[in-house]
N, C-alpha and C. Protein backbone atom coordinates (compact mmCIF):
# COMPACT_ATOMS: atom_id res chain seq x y z
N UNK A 1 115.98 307.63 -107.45
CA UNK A 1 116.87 307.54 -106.32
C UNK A 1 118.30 307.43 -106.84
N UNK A 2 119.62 308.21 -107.03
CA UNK A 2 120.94 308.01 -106.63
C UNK A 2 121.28 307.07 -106.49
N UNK A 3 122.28 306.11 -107.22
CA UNK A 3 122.92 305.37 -107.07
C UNK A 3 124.58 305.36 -106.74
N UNK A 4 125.20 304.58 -105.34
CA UNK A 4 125.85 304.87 -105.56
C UNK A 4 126.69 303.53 -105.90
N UNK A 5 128.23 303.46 -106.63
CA UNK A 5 128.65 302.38 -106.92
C UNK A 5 130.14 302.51 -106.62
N UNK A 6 130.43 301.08 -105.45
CA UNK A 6 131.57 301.67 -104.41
C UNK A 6 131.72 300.06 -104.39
N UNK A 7 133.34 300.16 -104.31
CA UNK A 7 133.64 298.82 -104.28
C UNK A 7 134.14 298.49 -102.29
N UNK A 8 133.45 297.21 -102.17
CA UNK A 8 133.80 297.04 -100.73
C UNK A 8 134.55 295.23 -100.12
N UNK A 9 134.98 295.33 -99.79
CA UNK A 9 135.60 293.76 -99.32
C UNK A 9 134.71 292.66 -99.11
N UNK A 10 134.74 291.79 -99.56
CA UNK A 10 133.60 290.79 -98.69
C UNK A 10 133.18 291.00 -97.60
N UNK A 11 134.59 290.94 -96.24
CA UNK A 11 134.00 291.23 -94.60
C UNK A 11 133.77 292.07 -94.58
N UNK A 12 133.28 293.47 -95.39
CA UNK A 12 132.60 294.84 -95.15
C UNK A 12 130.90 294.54 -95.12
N UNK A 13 131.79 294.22 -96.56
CA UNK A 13 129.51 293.56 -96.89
C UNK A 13 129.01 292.88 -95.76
N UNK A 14 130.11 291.81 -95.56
CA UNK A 14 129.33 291.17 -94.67
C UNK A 14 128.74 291.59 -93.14
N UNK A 15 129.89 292.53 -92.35
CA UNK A 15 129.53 293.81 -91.58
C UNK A 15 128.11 294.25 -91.65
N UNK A 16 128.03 294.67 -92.90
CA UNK A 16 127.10 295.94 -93.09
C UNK A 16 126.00 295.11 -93.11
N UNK A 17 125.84 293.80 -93.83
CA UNK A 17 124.45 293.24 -94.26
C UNK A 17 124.16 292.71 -92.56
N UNK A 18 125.09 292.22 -91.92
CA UNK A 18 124.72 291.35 -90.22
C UNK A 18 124.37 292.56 -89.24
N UNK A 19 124.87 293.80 -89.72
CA UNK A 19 124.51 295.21 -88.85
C UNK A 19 123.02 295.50 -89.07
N UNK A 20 122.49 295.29 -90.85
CA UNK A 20 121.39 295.96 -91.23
C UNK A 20 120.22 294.71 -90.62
N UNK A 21 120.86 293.20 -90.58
CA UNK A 21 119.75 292.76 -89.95
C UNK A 21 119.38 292.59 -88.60
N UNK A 22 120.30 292.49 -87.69
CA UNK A 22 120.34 293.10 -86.19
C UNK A 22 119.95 294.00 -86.26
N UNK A 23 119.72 295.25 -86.80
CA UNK A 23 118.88 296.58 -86.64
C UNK A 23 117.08 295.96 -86.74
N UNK A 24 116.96 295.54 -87.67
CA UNK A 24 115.85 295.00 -88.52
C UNK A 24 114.98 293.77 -87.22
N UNK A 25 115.85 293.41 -86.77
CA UNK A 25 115.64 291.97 -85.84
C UNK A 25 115.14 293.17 -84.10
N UNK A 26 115.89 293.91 -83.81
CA UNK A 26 115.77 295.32 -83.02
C UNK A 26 114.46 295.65 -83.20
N UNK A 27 114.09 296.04 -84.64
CA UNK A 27 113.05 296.85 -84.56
C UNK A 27 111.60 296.14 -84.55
N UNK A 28 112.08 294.47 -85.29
CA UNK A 28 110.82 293.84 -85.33
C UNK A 28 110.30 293.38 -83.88
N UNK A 29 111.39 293.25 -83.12
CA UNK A 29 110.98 292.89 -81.44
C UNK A 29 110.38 294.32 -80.89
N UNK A 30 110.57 295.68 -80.72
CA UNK A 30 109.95 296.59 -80.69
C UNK A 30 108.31 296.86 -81.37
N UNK A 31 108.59 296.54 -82.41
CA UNK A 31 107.41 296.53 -83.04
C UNK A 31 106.31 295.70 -82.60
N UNK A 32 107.12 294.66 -81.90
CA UNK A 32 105.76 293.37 -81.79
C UNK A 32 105.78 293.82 -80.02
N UNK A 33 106.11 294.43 -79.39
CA UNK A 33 106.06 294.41 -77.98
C UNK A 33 105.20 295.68 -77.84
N UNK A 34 105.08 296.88 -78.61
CA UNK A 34 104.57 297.89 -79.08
C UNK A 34 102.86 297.21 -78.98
N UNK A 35 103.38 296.04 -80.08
CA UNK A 35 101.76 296.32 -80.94
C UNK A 35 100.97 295.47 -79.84
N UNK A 36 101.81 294.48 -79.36
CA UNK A 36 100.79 293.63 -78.10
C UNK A 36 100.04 294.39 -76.92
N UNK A 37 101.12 295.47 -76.20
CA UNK A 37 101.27 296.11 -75.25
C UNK A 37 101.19 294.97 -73.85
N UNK A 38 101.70 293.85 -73.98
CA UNK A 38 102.31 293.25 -72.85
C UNK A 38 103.24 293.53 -71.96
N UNK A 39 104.04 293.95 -72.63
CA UNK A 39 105.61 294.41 -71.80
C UNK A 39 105.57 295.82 -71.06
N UNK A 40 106.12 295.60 -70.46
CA UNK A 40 106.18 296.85 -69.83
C UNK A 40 106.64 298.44 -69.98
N UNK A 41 106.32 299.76 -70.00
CA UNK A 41 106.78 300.69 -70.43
C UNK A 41 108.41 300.99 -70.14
N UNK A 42 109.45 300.28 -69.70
CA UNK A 42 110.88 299.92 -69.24
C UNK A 42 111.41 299.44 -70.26
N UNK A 43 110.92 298.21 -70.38
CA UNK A 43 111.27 297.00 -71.60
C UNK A 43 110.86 297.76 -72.82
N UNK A 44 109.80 298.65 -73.55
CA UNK A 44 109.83 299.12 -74.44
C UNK A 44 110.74 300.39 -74.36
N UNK A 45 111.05 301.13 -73.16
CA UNK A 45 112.38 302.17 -73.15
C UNK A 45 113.50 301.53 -73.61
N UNK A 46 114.06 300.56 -73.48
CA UNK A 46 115.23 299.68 -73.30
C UNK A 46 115.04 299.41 -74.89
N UNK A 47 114.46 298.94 -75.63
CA UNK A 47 114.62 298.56 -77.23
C UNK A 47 114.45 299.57 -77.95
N UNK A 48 114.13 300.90 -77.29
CA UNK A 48 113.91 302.13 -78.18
C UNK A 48 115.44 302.72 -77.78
N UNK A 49 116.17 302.57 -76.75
CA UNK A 49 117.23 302.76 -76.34
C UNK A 49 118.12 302.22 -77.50
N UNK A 50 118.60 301.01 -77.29
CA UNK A 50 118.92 299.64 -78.00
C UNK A 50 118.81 300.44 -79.82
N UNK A 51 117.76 301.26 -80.02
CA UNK A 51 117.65 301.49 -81.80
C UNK A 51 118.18 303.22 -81.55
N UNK A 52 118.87 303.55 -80.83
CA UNK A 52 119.50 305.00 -80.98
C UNK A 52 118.87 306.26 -80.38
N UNK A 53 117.73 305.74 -79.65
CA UNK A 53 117.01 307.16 -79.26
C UNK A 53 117.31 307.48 -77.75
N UNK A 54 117.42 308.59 -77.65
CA UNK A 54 117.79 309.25 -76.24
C UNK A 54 116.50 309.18 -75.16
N UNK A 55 116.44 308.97 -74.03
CA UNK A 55 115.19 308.97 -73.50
C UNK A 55 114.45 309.55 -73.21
N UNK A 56 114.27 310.72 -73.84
CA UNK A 56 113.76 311.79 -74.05
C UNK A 56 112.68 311.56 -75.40
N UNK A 57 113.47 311.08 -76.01
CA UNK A 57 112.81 310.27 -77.61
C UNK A 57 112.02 309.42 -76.97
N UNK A 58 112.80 308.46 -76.61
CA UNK A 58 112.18 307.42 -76.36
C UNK A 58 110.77 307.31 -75.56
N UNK A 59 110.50 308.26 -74.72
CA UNK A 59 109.20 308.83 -73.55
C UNK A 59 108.39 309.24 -75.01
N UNK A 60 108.59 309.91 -75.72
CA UNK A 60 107.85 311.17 -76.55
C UNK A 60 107.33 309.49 -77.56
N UNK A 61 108.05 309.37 -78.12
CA UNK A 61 107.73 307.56 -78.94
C UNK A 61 106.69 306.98 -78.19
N UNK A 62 106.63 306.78 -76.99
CA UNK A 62 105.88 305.62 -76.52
C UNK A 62 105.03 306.46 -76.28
N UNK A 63 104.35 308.27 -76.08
CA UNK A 63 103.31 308.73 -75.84
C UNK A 63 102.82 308.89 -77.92
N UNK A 64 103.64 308.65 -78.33
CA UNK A 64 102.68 309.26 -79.34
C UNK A 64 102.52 307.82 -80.22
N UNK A 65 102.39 306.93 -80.00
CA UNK A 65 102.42 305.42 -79.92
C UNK A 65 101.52 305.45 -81.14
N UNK A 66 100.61 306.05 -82.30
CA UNK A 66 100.53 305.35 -83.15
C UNK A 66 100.93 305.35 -84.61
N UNK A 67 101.92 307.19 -85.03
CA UNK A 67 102.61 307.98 -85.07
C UNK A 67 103.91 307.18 -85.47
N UNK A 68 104.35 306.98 -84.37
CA UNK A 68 105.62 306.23 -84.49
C UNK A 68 105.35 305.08 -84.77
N UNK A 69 104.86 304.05 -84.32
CA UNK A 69 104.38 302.96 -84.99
C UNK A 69 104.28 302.41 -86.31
N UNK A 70 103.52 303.53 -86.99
CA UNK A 70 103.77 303.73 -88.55
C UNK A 70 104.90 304.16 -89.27
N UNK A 71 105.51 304.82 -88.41
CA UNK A 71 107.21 305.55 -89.21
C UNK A 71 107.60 304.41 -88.69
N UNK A 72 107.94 303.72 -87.23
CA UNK A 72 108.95 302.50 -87.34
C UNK A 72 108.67 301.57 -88.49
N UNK A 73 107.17 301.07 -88.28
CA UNK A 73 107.20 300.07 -89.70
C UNK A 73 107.22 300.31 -90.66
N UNK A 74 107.45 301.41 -91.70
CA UNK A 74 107.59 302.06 -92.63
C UNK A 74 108.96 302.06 -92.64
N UNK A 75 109.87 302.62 -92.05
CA UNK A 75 111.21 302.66 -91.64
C UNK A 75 111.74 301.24 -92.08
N UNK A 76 110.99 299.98 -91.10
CA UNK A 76 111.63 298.61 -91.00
C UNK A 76 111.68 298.16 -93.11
N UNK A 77 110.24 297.87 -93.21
CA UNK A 77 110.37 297.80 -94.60
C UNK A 77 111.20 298.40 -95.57
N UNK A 78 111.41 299.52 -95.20
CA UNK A 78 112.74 300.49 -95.98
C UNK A 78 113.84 299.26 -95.80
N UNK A 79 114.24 299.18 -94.23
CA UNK A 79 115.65 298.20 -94.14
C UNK A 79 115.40 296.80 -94.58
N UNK A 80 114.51 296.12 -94.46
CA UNK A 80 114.23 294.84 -94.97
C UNK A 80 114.54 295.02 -96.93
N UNK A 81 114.00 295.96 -97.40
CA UNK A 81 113.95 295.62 -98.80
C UNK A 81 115.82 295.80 -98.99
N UNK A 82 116.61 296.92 -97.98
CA UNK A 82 117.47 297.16 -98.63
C UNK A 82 118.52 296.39 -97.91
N UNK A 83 118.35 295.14 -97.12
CA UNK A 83 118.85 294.05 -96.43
C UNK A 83 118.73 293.15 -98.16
N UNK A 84 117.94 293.18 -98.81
CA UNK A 84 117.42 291.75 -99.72
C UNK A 84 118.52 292.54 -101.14
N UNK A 85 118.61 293.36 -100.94
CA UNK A 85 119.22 294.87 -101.98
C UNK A 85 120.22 294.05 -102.32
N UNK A 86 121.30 294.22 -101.09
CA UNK A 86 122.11 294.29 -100.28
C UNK A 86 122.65 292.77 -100.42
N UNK A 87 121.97 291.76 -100.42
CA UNK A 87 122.17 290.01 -100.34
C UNK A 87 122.35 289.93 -101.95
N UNK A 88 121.42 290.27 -102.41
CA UNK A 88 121.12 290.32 -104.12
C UNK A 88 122.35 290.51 -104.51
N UNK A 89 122.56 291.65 -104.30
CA UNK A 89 124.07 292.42 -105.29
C UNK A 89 125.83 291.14 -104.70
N UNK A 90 125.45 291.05 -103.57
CA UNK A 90 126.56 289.64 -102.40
C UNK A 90 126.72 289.09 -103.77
N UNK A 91 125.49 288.34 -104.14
CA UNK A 91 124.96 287.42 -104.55
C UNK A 91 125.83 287.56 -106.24
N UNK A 92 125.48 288.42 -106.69
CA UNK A 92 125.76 288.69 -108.23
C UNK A 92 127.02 289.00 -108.69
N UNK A 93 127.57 289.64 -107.80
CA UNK A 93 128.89 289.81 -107.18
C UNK A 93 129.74 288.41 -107.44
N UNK A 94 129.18 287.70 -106.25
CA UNK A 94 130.20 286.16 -106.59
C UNK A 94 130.06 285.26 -107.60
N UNK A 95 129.00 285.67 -108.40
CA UNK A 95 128.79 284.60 -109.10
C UNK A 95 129.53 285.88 -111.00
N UNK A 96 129.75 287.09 -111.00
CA UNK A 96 130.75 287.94 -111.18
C UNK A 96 132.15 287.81 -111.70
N UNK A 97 132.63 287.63 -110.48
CA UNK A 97 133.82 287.09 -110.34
C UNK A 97 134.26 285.59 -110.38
N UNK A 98 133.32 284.90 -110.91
CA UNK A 98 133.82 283.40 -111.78
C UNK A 98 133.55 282.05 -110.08
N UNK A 99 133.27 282.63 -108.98
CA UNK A 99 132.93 281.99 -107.93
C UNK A 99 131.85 282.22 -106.88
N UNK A 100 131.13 281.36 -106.54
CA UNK A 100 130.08 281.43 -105.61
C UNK A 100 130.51 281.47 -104.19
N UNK A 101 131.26 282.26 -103.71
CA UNK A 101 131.27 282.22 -102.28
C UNK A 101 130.67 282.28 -101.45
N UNK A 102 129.52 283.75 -102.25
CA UNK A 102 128.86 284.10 -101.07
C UNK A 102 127.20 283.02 -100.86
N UNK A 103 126.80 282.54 -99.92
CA UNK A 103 125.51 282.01 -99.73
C UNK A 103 124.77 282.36 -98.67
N UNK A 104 123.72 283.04 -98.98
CA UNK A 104 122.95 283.76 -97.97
C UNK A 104 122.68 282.84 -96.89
N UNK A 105 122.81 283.02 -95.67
CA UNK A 105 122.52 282.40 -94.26
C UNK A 105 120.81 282.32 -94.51
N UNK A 106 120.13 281.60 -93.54
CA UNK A 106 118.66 281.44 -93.33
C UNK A 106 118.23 282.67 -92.37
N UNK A 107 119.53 283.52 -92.00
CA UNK A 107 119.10 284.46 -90.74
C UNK A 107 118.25 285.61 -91.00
């Protein structure tokens, strides 16, 4: 895999890492409303909405329900490892530059 190596501000990182886990937090509530099938076919339009898909997607997703299921959680694990990527490097970074600023939240 390509690496790329780009220098970014603290409040970027920090942007990008609170964006990648709100996506991640998105998809795990989808995922678990999916896998129960409690909720209603609305409420699962609305969080497939909520992760970028047009409702057109979003209809075609919830008919081919096991399909997608596997690409979302396949997908999520992609963002989870590269959320931990992502904290890691925060991480190595401050301690780098002669100070520990950064400390990962419990979120």
């Amino acid at each position: 895999m390509s690496k790329f190596n780009i220098k970014l501000s603290y409040k970027n990182c920090c942007i990008l890492k609170h964006a990648l886990r709100d996506k991640i937090v998105k998809k795990e509530e989808l995922l678990e409303k999916l896998k129960t099938n409690k909720e209603t076919k609305n409420e699962c339009l609305y969080y497939l909405n909520e992760l970028g898909y047009t409702e057109e997607q979003a209809n075609n997703t919830l008919k081919e329900f096991d399909k997608e299921y596997d690409k979302l959680s396949k997908g999520l694990d992609e963002e989870k490892r590269a959320l931990a990527v992502i904290t890691e490097e925060m991480i190595k970074a401050s301690y780098k530059h002669g100070r520990a600023w950064y400390k990962p939240s419990n979120k």
